[in-house]
Protein backbone atom coordinates (compact mmCIF):
# COMPACT_ATOMS: atom_id res chain seq x y z
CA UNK A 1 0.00 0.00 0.00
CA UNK A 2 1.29 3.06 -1.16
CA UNK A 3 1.68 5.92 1.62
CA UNK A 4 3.70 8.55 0.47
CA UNK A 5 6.89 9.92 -0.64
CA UNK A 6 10.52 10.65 0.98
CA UNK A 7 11.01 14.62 1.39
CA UNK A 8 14.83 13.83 2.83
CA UNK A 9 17.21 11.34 3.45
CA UNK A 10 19.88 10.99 6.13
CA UNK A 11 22.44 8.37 7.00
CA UNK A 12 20.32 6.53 9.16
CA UNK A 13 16.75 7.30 8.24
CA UNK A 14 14.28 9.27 5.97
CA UNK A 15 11.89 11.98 6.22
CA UNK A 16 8.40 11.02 4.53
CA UNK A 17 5.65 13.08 3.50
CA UNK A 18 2.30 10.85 3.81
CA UNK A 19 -0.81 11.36 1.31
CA UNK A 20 -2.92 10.45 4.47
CA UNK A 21 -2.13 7.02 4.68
CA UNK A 22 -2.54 5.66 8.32
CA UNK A 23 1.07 4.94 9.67
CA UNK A 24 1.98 4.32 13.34
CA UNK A 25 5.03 3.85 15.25
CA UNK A 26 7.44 0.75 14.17
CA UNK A 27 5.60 0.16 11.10
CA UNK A 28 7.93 -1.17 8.30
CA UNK A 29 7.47 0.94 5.22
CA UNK A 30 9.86 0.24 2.22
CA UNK A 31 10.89 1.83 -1.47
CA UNK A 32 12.35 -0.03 -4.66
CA UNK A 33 15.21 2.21 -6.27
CA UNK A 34 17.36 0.35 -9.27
CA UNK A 35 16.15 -3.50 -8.49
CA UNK A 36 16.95 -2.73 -4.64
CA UNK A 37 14.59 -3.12 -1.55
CA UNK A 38 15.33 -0.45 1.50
CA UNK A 39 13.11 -0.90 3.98
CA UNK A 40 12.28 1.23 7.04
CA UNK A 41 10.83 1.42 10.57
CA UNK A 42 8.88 4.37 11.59
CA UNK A 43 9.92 5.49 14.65
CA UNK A 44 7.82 8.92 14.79
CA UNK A 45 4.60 10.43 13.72
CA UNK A 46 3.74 14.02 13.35
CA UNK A 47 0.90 15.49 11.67
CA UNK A 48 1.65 14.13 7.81
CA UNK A 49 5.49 13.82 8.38
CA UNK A 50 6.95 10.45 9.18
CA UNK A 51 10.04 9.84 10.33
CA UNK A 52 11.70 6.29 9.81
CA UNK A 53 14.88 4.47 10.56
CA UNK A 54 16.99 2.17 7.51
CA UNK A 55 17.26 -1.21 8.04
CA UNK A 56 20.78 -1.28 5.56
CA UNK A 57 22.42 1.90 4.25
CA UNK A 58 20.72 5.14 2.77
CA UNK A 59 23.32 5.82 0.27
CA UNK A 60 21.22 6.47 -3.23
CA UNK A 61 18.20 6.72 -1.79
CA UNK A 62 16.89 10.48 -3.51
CA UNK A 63 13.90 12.44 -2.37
CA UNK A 64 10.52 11.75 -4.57
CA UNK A 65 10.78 7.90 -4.18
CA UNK A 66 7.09 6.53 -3.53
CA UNK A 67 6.82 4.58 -0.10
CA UNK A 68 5.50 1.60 0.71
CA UNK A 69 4.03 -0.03 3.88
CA UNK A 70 4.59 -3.66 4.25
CA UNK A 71 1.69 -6.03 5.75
CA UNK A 72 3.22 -6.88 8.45
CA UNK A 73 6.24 -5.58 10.61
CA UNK A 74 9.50 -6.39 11.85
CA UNK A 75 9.41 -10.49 12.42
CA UNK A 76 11.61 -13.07 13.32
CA UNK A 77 11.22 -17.03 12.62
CA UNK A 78 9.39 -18.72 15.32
CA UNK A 79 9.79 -22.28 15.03
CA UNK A 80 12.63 -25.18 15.06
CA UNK A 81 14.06 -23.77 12.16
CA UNK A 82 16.09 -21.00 14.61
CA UNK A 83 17.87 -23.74 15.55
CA UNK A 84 21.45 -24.09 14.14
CA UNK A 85 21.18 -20.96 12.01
CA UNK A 86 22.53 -17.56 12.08
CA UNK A 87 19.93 -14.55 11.43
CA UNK A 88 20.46 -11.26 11.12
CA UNK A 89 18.09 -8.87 13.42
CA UNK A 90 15.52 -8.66 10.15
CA UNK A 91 14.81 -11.84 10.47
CA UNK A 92 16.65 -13.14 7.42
CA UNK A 93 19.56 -16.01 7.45
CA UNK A 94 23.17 -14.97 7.22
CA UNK A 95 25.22 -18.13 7.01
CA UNK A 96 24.39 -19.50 3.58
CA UNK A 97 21.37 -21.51 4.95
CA UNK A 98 17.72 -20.98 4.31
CA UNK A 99 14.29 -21.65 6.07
CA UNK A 100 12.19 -23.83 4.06
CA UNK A 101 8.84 -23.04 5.55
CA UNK A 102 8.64 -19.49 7.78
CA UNK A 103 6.72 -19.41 10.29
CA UNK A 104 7.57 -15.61 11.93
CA UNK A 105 6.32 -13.32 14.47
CA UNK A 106 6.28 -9.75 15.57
CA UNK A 107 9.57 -9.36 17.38
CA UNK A 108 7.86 -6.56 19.55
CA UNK A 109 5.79 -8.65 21.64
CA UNK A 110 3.82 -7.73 25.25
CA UNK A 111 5.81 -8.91 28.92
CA UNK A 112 3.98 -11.87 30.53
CA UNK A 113 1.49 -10.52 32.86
CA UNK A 114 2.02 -11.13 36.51
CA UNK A 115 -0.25 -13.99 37.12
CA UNK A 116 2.26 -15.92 34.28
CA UNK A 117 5.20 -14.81 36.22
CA UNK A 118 6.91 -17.88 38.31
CA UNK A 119 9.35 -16.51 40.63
CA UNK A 120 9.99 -20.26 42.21
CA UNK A 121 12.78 -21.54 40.16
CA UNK A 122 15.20 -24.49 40.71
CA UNK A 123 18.85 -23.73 41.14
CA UNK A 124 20.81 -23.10 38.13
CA UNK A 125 24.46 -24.95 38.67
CA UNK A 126 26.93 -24.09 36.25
CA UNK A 127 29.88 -26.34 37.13
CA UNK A 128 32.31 -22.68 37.10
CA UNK A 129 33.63 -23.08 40.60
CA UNK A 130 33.57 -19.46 41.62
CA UNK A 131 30.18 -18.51 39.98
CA UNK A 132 28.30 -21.78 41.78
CA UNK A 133 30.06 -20.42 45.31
CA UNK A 134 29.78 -17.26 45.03
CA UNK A 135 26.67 -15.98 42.20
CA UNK A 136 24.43 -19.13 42.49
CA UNK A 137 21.76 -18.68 39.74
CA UNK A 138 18.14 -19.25 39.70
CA UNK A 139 16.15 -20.55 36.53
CA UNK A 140 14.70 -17.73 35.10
CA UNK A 141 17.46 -14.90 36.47
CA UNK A 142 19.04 -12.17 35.06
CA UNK A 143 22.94 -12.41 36.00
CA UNK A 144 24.92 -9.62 34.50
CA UNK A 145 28.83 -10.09 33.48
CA UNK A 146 31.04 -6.85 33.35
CA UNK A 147 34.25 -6.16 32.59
CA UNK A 148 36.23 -3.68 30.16
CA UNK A 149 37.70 -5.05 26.91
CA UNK A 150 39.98 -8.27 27.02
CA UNK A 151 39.11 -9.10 30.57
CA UNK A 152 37.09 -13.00 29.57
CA UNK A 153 33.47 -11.91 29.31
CA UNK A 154 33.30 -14.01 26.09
CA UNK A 155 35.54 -16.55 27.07
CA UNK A 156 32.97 -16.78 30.21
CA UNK A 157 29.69 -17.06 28.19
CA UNK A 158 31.33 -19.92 25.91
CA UNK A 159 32.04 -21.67 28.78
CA UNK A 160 28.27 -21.87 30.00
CA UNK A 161 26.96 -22.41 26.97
CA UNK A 162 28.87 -25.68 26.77
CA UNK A 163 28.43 -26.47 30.74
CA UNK A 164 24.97 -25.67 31.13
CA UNK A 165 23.93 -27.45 28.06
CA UNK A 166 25.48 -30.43 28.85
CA UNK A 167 23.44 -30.26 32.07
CA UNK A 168 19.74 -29.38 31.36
CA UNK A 169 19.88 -30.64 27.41
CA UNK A 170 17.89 -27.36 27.13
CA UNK A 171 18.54 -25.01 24.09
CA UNK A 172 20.32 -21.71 23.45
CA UNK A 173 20.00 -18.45 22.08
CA UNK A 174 23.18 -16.51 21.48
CA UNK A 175 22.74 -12.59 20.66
CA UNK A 176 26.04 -10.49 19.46
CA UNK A 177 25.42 -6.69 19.52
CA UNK A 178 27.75 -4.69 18.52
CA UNK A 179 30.46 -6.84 18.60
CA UNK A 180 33.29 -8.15 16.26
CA UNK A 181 32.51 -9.95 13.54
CA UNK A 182 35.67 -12.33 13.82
CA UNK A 183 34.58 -13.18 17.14
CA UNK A 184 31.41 -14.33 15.92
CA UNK A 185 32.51 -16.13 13.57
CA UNK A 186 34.91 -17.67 16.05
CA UNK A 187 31.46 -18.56 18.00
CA UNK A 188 30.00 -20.13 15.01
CA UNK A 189 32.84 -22.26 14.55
CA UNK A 190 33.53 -23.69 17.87
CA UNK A 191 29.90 -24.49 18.60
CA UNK A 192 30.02 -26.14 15.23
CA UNK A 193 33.55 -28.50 16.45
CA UNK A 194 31.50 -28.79 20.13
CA UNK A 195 28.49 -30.37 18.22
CA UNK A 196 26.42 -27.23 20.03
CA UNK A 197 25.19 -25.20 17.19
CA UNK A 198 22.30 -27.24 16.07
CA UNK A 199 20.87 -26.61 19.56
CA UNK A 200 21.03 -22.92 19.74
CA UNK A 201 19.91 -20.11 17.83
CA UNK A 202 22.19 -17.11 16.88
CA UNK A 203 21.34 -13.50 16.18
CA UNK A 204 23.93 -10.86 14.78
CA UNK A 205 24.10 -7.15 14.62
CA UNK A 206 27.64 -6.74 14.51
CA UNK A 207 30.12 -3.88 14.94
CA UNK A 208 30.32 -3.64 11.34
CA UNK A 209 27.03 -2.67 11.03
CA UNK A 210 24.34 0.35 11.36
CA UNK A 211 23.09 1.37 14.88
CA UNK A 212 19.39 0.04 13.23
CA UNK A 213 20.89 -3.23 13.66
CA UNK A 214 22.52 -3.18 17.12
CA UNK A 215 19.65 -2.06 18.18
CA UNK A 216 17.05 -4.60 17.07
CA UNK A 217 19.40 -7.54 17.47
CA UNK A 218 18.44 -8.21 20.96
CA UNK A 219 14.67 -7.44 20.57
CA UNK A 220 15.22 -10.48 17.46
CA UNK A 221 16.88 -12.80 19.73
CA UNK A 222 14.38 -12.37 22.38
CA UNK A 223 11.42 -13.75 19.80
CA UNK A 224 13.51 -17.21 19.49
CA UNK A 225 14.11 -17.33 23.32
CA UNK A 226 10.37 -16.95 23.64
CA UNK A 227 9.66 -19.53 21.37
CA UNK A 228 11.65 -22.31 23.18
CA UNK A 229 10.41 -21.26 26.16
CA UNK A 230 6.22 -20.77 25.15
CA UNK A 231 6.05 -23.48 22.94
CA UNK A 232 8.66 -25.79 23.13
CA UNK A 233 8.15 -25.40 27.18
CA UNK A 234 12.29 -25.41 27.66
CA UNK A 235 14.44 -23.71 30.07
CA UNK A 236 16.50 -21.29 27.76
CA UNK A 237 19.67 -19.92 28.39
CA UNK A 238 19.56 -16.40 26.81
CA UNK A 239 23.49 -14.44 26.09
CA UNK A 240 23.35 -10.99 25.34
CA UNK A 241 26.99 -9.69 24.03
CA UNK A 242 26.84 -6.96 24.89
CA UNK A 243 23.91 -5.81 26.39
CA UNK A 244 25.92 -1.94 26.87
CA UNK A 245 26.15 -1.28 23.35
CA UNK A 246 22.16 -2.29 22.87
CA UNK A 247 22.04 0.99 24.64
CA UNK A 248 24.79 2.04 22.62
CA UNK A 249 22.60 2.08 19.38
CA UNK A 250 19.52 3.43 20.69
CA UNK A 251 21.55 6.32 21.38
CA UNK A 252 23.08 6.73 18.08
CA UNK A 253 19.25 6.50 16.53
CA UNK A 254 18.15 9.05 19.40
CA UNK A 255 20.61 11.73 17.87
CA UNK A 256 19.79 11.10 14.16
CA UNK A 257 16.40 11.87 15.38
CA UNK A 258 17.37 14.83 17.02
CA UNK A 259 15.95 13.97 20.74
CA UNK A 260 18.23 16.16 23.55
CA UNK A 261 20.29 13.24 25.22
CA UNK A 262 20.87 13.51 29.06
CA UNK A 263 24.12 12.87 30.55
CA UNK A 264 26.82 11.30 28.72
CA UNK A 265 24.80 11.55 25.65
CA UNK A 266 22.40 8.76 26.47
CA UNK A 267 19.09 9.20 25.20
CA UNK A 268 16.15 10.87 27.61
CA UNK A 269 14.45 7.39 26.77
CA UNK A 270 17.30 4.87 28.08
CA UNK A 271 15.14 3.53 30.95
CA UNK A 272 12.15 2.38 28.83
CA UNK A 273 14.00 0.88 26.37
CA UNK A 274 16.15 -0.92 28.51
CA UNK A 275 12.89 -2.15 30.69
CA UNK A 276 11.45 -3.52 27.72
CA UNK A 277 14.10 -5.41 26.84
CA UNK A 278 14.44 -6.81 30.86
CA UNK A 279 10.81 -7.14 31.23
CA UNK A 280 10.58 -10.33 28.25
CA UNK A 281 13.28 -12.09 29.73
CA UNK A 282 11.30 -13.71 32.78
CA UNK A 283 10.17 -17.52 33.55
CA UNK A 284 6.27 -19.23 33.68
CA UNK A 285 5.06 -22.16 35.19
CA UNK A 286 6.38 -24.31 31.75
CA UNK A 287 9.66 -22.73 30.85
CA UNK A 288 12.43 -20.31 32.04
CA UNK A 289 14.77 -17.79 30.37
CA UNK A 290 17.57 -17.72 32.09
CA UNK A 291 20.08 -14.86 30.40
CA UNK A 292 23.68 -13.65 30.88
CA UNK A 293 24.19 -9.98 30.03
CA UNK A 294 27.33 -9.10 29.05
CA UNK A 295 27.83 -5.48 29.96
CA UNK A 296 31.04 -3.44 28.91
CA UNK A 297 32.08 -1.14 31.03
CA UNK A 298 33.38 2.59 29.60
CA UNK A 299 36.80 3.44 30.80
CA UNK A 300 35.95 0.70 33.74
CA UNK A 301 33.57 3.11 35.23
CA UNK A 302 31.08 0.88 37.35
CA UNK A 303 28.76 4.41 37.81
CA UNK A 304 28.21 4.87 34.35
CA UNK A 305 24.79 6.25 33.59
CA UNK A 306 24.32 2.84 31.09
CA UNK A 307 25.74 0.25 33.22
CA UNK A 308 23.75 1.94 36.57
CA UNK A 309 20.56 1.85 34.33
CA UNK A 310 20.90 -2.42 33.16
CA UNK A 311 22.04 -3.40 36.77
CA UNK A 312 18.86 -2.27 38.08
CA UNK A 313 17.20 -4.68 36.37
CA UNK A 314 19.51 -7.73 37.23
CA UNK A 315 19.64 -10.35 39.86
CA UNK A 316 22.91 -10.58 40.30
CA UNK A 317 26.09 -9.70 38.80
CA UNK A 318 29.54 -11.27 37.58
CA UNK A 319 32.47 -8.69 37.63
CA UNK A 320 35.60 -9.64 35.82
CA UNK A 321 38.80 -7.29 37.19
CA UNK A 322 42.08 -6.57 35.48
CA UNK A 323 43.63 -6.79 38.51
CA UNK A 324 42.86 -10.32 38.87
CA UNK A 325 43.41 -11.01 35.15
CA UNK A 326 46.78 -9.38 35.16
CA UNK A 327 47.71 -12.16 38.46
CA UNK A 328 46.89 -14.96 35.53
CA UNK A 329 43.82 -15.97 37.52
CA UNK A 330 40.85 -17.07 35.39
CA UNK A 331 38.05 -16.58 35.39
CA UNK A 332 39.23 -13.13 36.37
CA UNK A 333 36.20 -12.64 38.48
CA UNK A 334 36.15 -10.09 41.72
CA UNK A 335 34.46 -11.89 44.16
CA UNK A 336 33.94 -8.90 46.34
CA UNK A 337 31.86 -7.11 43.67
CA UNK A 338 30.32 -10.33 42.44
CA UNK A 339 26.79 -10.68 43.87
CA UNK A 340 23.52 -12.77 43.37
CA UNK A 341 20.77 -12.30 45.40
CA UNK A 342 20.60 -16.53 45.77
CA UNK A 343 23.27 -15.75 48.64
CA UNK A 344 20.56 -15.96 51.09
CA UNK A 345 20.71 -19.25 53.85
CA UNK A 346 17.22 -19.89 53.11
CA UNK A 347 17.61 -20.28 49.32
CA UNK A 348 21.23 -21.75 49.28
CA UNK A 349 21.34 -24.23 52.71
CA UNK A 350 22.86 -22.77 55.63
CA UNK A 351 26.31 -25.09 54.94
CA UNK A 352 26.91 -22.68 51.67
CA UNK A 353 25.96 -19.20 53.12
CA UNK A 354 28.33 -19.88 56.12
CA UNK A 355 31.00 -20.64 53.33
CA UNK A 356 30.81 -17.81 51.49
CA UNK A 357 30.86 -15.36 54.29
CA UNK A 358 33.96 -16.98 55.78
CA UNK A 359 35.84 -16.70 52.65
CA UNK A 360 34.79 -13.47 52.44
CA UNK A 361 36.17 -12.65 55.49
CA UNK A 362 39.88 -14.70 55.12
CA UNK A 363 40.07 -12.83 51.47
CA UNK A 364 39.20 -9.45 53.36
CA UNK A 365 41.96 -10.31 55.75
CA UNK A 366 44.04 -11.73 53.35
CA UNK A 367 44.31 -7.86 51.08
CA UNK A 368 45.05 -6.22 54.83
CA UNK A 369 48.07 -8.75 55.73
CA UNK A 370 49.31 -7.70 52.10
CA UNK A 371 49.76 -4.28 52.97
CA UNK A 372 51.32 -5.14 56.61
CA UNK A 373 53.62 -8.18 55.22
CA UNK A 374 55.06 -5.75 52.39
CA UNK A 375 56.42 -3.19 55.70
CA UNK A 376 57.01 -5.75 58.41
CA UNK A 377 57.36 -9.13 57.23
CA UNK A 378 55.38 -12.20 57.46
CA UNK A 379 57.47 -12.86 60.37
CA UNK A 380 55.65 -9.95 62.32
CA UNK A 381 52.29 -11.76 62.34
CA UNK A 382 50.61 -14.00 64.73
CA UNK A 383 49.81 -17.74 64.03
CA UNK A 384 45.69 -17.07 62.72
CA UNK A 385 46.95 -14.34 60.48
CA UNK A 386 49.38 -16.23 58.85
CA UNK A 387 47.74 -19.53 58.87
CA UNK A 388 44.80 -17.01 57.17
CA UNK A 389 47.10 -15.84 54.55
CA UNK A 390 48.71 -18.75 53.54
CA UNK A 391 45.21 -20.22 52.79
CA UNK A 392 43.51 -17.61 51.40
CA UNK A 393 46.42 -17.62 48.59
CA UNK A 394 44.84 -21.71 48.31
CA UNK A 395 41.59 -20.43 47.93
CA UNK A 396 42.07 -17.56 45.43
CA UNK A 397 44.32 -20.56 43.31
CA UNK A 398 41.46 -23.02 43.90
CA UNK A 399 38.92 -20.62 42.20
CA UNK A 400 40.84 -20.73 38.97
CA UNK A 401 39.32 -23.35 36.51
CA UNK A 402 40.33 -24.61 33.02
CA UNK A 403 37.84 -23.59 30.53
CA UNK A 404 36.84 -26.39 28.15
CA UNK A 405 36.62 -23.38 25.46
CA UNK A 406 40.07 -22.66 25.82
CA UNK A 407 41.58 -26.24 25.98
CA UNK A 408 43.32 -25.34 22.34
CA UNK A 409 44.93 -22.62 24.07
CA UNK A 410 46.01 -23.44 27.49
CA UNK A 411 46.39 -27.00 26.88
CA UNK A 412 44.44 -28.43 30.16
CA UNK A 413 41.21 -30.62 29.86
CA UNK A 414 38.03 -28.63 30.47
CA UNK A 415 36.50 -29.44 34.08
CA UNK A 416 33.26 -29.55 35.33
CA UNK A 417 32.74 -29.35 38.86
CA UNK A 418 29.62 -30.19 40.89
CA UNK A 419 29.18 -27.78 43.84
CA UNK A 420 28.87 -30.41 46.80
CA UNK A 421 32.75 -30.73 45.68
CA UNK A 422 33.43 -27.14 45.63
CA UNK A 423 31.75 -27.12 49.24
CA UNK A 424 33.95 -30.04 50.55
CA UNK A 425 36.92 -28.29 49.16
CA UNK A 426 36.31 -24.94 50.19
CA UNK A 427 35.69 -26.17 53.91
CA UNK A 428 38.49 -28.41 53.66
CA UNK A 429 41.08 -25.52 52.89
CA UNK A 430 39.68 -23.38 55.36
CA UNK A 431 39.68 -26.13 58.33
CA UNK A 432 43.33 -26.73 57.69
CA UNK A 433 42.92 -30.45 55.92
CA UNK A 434 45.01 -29.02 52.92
CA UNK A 435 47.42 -27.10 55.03
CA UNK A 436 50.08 -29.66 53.66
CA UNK A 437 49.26 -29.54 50.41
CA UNK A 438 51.20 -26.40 48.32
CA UNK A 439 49.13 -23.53 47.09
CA UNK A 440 50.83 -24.38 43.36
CA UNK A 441 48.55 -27.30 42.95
CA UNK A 442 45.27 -25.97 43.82
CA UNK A 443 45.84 -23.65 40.48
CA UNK A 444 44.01 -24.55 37.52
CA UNK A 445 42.48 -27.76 38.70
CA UNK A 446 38.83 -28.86 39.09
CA UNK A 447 38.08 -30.76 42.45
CA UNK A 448 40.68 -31.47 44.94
CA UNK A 449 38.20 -34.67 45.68
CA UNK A 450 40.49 -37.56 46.44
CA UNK A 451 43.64 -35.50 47.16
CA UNK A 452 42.87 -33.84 50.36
C-alpha cells in the first residue's frame, strides 16, 4: 500500500511526507530504487510527516521515491528452524542456509502478565567453581557479566553455553550486539567443532554494522528465546553480548532523530528501552529464560549512567577485574563485587551461606596482611593471620578453573565441577585439611576430591 513519498534522506533514516495514509510507530514501510529493496521502521509520527529508521544503508536513496508499507512488521522465525542458524536482526539467514517453511512473528511482543510470572525456580548450577560459590543462579534470572575489553566476558559465556547445556539438554540463544565480527565467527565455529550449534539459535548485529541493527538484534533474539520457552516449554539460556552497546545504538538513533540526550549523551528514553528489553526475559510455570548480560564497562567506570541503568534490572552480577586477570587468575572474576541475590541461607542451605561469608572474610583479611607483610614481614604476624594468609592464597588458586573453550589454548582438559565438591573443598582448605598440600597445585584444577 502506497503511503507517500521521501522529502529527505539521512544516514540513518528518511523523512516522509504521507498522502494520508494511516502509519503508526514501528511500522515497516519500504521503497524499490534500481532493483533494490530499503526498507524502514517508523519510529515517529507528526501530523503528515513520518520519520523512519533504515534497516541497511541510505546511500542512493533520492527524495521523490514513492513509499510503501509492508503487511506486516519487523518479524523473526518462530519455530525449530532458529535452531542451528545464524539470522540477522531482520529476520533473514546470514550463514548460507535458508528456512524452508517461515513461520515468523512480531519481534515486539507484550511482557507476561504477573499472574504468568513464576518466581519459584530451581537452582541453576553451572559447574564454574567461583560462579556456583559465590553468584548461584536461579532458573529464570538475570545475572549480568562486566568487565572492560579483554578481561574473559566471552571466554565466560562460551564456557556456559557448553556447561549448562550439557546439564539441562535445554537449548540456546546466542545474541552479538555490537560486537566483532571475527569473534562471531569464532562462536559459530567452535559451537560447530563442540556439536552445540544445532541446539542454539544465533542473532547478529555486529560492529560492522548500522546502529538500526545493534539495536534490534536483541529485541530479534528475544522472539527465538520466547519460542523455546512458550512453545517448546524449555528452560532457555539467553546471552546478550553486549547488552551496553544495545544501549549504545539506541543512542546513536536518538541523535539522528534529534531527541536532547541527558548525561553522557544517552538518550532521555534509556530507561524504557532498557525495561522492555528486561521485562521479556522472565520464567512461567512451563519454561524459564535464564540470560547472561554481558555489559562493557566505559573506561571501567562501574557508575556509568548505562551500566547503573541495566544493573537495576539484574539479579545478580559477575564482575571480571584486570587486577585479577593481570595475576593470571581465570576466570578473572572479583568476588567482592560479584553478587547474586541466591546468597541468602534460606535459598542456598545454611552449609553454603556460612562458606561464602567466611571466605569473604579470610580474602578481606588476606588484602590487609598484604599491605602489613610488604612493611614488616610475614614474620611480624601471629599464628591465625598467617595460617589465614597462607590459605587464602589456596583459595584464590582453587577458584581458577580450566575452561573447556580454551583447551586449544592453554592446553588443560576442560572441568566440570559439581558444587557439593566445591563445598567439601572450600571447607576443607579453610579447616586446615590441605594445610600440607602447596598452594601451586590448587591452580588450575577442578576438584581437589580424592587428594585432600
Amino acid at each position: 500500500m502506497k503511503i507517500g513519498k521521501i522529502i529527505s534522506v539521512s544516514e540513518l533514516g528518511v523523512e516522509i511526507l504521507t498522502d494520508g495514509a494511516e502509519v503508526r510507530y514501528r511500522d515497516m514501510l519500504y521503497t524499490e530504487l534500481n532493483g533494490k529493496h530499503y526498507r524502514f521502521e517508523v519510529q515517529a509520527v507528526e501530523g503528515s510527516i513520518v520519520n523512519a529508521i533504515s534497516f541497511e544503508s541510505c546511500a542512493g536513496l533520492k527524495r521523490g521515491l514513492e513509499v510503501y508499507k509492508e503487511e506486516r512488521g519487523l518479524a523473526m522465525e518462530y519455530s525449530d528452524a532458529i535452531l542451528g542458524k545464524v539470522f540477522n536482526p531482520y529476520g533473514d539467514t546470514i550463514d548460507g542456509t535458508k528456512v524452508e517453511e517461515p513461520h515468523v512473528r512480531s519481534v515486539y511482543s507484550e511482557p507476561l502478565s504477573m499472574s504468568q510470572i513464576d518466581i519459584n525456580g530451581d537452582i541453576l548450577w553451572t559447574g564454574i567453581k567461583v560462579l556456583d560459590f559465590f553468584a548461584p543462579m536461579q532458573k529464570g534470572f538475570k545475572m549480568g557479566l562486566l568487565g572492560g575489553a579483554g578481561v574473559g566476558k566471552t571466554v565466560l559465556i562460551k564456557e556456559l553455553i557448553n556447561n549448562v547445556y550439557k546439564g539441562m539438554k535445554s537449548n540456546s540463544v546466542f545474541i552479538g550486539v555490537g560486537e566483532r565480527s571475527r569473534e562471531g565467527k569464532e562462536l559459530y565455529d567452535e559451537m560447530l567443532e563442540a556439536d552445540l550449534l544445532d541446539k542454539m539459535g544465533m542473532v547478529f548485529g555486529q560492529m560492522g554494522e548500522n546502529s538500526v541493527s545493534r539495536a534490534h538484534a536483541v529485541q530479534a533474539g528475544l522472539t527465538q528465546a520466547e519460542y523455546l520457552r512458550d512453545e517448546k516449554h524449555q528452560d532457555v539460556l539467553l546471552f546478550i553480548d553486549n547488552i551496553y552497546r544495545f544501549i549504545q545504538a539506541t543512542s546513536e538513533i536518538s541523535a539522528m532523530m534529534n531527541k536532547m540526550p541527558i548525561e553522557n549523551g544517552y538518550p532521555a528514553t534509556i530507561e524504557s528501552d532498557v525495561s522492555e528489553v528486561e521485562e521479556r526475559i522472565n520464567s512461567t510455570g512451563e519454561g524459564s529464560i535464564t540470560s547472561f548480560q554481558a555489559i562493557y564497562i566505559p573506561a571501567d567506570d562501574i557508575t556509568d549512567e548505562a551500566v547503573q541503568t541495566i544493573l537495576e534490572h539484574l539479579d545478580g552480577q559477575v564482575v571480571l577485574s584486570r587486577k585479577v586477570a593481570e595475576k593470571g587468575l581465570y576466570p578473572a572474576i572479583d568476588v567482592f563485587q560479584t553478587t547474586s541475590s541466591m546468597i541468602d541461607a534460606d535459598k542456598i542451605g545454611q552449609r553454603h551461606y556460612e562458606l561464602v561469608s567466611e571466605v569473604i572474610r579470610y580474602l578481606t583479611r588476606y588484602n590487609e596482611l598484604e599491605e602489613i607483610i610488604a612493611v614488616l614481614g610475614i614474620e611480624e604476624l601471629s599464628y591465625e593471620d598467617r595460617m589465614i594468609f597462607y590459605r587464602s592464597r589456596k583459595l584464590r588458586n582453587y577458584f581458577t578453573q580450566p575452561m573447556f573453550v580454551a583447551e586449544n589454548f592453554t592446553g588443560i582438559p576442560g572441568e566440570f565441577v559439581k558444587i557439593d565438591d566445591v563445598l567439601d573443598d572450600v571447607e576443607a582448605i579453610l579447616t586446615g585439611k590441605c594445610d600440607d598440600i602447596l598452594e601451586d597445585d590448587f591452580f588450575m584444577i577442578g576438584s581437589m576430591k580424592g587428594k585432600r
